[in-house]
C-alpha atoms as a PDB file:
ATOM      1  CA  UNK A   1      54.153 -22.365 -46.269  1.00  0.00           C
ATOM      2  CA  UNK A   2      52.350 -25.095 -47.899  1.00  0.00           C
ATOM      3  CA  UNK A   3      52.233 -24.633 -52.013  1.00  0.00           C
ATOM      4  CA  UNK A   4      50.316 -28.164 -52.389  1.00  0.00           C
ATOM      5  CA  UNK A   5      47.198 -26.243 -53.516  1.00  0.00           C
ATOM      6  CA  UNK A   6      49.287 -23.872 -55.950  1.00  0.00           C
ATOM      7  CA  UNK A   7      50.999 -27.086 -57.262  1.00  0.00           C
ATOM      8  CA  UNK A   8      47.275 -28.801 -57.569  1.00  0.00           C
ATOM      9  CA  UNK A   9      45.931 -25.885 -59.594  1.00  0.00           C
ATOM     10  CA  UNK A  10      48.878 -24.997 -62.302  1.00  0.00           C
ATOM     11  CA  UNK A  11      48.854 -28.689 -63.057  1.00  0.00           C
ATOM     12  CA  UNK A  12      44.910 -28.492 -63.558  1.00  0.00           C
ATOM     13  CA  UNK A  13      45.063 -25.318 -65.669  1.00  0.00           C
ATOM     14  CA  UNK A  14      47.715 -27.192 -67.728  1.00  0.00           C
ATOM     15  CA  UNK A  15      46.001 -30.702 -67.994  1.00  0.00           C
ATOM     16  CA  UNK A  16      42.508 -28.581 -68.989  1.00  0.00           C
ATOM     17  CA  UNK A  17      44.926 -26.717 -71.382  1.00  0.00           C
ATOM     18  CA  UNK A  18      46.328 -29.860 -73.088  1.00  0.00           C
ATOM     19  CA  UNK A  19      42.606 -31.922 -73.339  1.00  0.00           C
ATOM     20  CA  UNK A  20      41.298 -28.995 -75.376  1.00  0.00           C
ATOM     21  CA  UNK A  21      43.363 -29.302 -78.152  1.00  0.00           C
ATOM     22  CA  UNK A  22      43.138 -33.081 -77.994  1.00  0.00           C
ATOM     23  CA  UNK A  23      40.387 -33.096 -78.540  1.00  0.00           C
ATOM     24  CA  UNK A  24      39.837 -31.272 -81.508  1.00  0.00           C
ATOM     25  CA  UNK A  25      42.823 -33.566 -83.196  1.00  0.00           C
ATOM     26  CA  UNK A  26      41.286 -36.389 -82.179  1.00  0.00           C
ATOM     27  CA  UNK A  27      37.562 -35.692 -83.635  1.00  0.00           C
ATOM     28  CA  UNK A  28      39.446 -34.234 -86.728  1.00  0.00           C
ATOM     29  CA  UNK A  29      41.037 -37.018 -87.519  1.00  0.00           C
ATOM     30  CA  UNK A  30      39.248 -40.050 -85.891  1.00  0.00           C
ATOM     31  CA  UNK A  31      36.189 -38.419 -85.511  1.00  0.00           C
ATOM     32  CA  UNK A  32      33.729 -39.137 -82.623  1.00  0.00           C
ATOM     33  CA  UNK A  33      34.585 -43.422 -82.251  1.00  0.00           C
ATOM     34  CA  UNK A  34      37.684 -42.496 -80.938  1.00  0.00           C
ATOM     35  CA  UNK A  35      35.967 -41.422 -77.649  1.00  0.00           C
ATOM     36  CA  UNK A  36      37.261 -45.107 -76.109  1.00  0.00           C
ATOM     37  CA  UNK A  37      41.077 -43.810 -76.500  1.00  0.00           C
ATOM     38  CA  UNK A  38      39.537 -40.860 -73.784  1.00  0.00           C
ATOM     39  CA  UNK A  39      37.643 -43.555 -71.785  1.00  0.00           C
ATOM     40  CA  UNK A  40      40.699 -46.047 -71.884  1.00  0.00           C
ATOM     41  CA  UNK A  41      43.132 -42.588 -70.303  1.00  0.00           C
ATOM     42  CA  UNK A  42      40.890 -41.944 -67.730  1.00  0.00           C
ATOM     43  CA  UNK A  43      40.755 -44.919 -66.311  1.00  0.00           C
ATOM     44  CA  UNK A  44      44.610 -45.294 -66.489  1.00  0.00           C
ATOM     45  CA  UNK A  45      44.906 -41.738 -64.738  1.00  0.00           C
ATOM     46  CA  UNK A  46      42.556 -42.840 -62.402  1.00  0.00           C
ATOM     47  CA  UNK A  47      44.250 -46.385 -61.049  1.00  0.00           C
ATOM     48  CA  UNK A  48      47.152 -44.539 -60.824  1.00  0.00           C
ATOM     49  CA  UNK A  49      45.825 -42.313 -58.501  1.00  0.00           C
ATOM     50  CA  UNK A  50      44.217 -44.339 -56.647  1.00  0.00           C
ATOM     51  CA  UNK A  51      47.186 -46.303 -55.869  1.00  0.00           C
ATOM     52  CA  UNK A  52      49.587 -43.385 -55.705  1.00  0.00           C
ATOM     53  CA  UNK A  53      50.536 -42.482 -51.922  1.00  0.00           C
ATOM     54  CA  UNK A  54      51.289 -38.463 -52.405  1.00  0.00           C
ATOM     55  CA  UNK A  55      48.278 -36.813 -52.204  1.00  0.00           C
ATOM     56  CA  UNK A  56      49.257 -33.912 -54.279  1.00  0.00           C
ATOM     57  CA  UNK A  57      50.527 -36.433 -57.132  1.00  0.00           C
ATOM     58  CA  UNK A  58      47.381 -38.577 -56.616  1.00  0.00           C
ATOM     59  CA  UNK A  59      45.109 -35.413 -56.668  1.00  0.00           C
ATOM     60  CA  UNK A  60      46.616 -34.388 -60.272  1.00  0.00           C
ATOM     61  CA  UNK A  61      46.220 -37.869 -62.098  1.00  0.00           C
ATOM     62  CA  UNK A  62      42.449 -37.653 -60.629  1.00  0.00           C
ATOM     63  CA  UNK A  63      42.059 -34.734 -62.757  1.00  0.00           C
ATOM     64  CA  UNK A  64      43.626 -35.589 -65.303  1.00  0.00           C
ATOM     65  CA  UNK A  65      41.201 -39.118 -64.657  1.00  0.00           C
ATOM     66  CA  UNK A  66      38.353 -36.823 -65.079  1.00  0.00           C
ATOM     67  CA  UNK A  67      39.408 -34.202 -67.414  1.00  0.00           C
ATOM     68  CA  UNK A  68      39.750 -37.079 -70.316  1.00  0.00           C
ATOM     69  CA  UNK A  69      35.766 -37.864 -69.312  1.00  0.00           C
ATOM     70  CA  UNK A  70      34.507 -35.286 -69.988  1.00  0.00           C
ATOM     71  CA  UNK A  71      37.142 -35.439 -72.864  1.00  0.00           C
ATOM     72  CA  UNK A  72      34.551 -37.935 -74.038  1.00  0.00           C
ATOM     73  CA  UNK A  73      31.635 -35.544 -73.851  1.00  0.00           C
ATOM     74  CA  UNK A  74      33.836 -32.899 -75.936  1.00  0.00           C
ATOM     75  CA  UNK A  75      34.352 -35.077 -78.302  1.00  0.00           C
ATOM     76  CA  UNK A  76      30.544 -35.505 -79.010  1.00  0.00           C
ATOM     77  CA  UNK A  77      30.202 -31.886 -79.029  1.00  0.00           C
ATOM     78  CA  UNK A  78      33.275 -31.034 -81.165  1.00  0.00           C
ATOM     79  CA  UNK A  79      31.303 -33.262 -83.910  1.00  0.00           C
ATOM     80  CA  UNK A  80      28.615 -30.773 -83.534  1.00  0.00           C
ATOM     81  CA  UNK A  81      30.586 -27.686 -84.036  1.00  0.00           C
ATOM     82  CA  UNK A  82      32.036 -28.842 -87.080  1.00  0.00           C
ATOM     83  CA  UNK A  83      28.729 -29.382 -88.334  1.00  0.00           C
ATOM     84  CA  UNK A  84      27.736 -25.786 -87.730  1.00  0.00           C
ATOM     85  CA  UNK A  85      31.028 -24.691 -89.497  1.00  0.00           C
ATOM     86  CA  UNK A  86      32.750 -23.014 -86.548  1.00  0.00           C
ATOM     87  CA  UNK A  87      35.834 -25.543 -86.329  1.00  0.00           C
ATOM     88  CA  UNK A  88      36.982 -26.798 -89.838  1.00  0.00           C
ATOM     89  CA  UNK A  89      36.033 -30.105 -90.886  1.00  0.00           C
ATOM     90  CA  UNK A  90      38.913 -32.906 -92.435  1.00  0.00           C
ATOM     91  CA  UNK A  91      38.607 -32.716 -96.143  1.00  0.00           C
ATOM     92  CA  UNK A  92      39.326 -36.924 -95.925  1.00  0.00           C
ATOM     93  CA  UNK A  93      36.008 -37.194 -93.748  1.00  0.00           C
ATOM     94  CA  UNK A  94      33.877 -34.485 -96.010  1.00  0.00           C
ATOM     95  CA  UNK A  95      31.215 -37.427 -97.229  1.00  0.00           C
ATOM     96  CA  UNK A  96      30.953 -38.583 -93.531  1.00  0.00           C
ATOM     97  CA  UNK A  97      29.997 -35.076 -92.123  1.00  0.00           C
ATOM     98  CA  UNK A  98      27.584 -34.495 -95.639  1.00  0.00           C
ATOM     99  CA  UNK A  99      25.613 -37.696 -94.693  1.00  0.00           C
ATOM    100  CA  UNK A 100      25.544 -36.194 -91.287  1.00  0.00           C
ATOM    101  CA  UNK A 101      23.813 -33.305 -92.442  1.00  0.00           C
ATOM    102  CA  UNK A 102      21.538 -35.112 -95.125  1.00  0.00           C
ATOM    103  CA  UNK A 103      20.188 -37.045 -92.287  1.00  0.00           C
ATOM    104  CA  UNK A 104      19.126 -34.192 -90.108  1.00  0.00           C
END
């Protein structure tokens, strides 16, 4: 029996399971600039995998790789859904998100 595929997916559902709350603490606290701490992860995750020689280890950093870019595109949207209330905003970062909203 070969359980490479099984071991592939579980690690995806838990890799997509961990980005999501990342980031939402990241935007919460940082806010959108720090989308380069994504950028900087996925291209860690993907030299590793590039250079790794087991495909089914190789296979999970490359999702990882890309799961933190399109991290970066959450993070963008995140912004945007604290704007329109339906994740709380920080109260430190209240006169950031206000001049947001004056200046739409």
């Amino acid at each position: 029996m070969n359980f490479n595929g099984i071991i592939v997916g579980a690690a995806v559902f838990l890799i997509i399971g961990i980005c999501h709350p990342v980031v939402i603490k990241l935007e919460y606290y940082y806010g959108k600039r720090s989308w380069w701490v994504l950028c900087l992860a996925g291209i860690i995750f993907s030299a590793v995998s590039i250079f790794l020689k087991n495909d089914v280890a190789s296979t999970i950093f490359g999702a990882g790789a890309f799961s933190c870019f399109w991290g970066i595109h959450e993070i963008f949207q995140q912004e945007e859904r604290v704007l329109k209330g339906w994740f709380p905003e920080n109260p430190a970062r209240h006169e950031y998100y206000e001049n947001i909203r004056k200046n739409k």
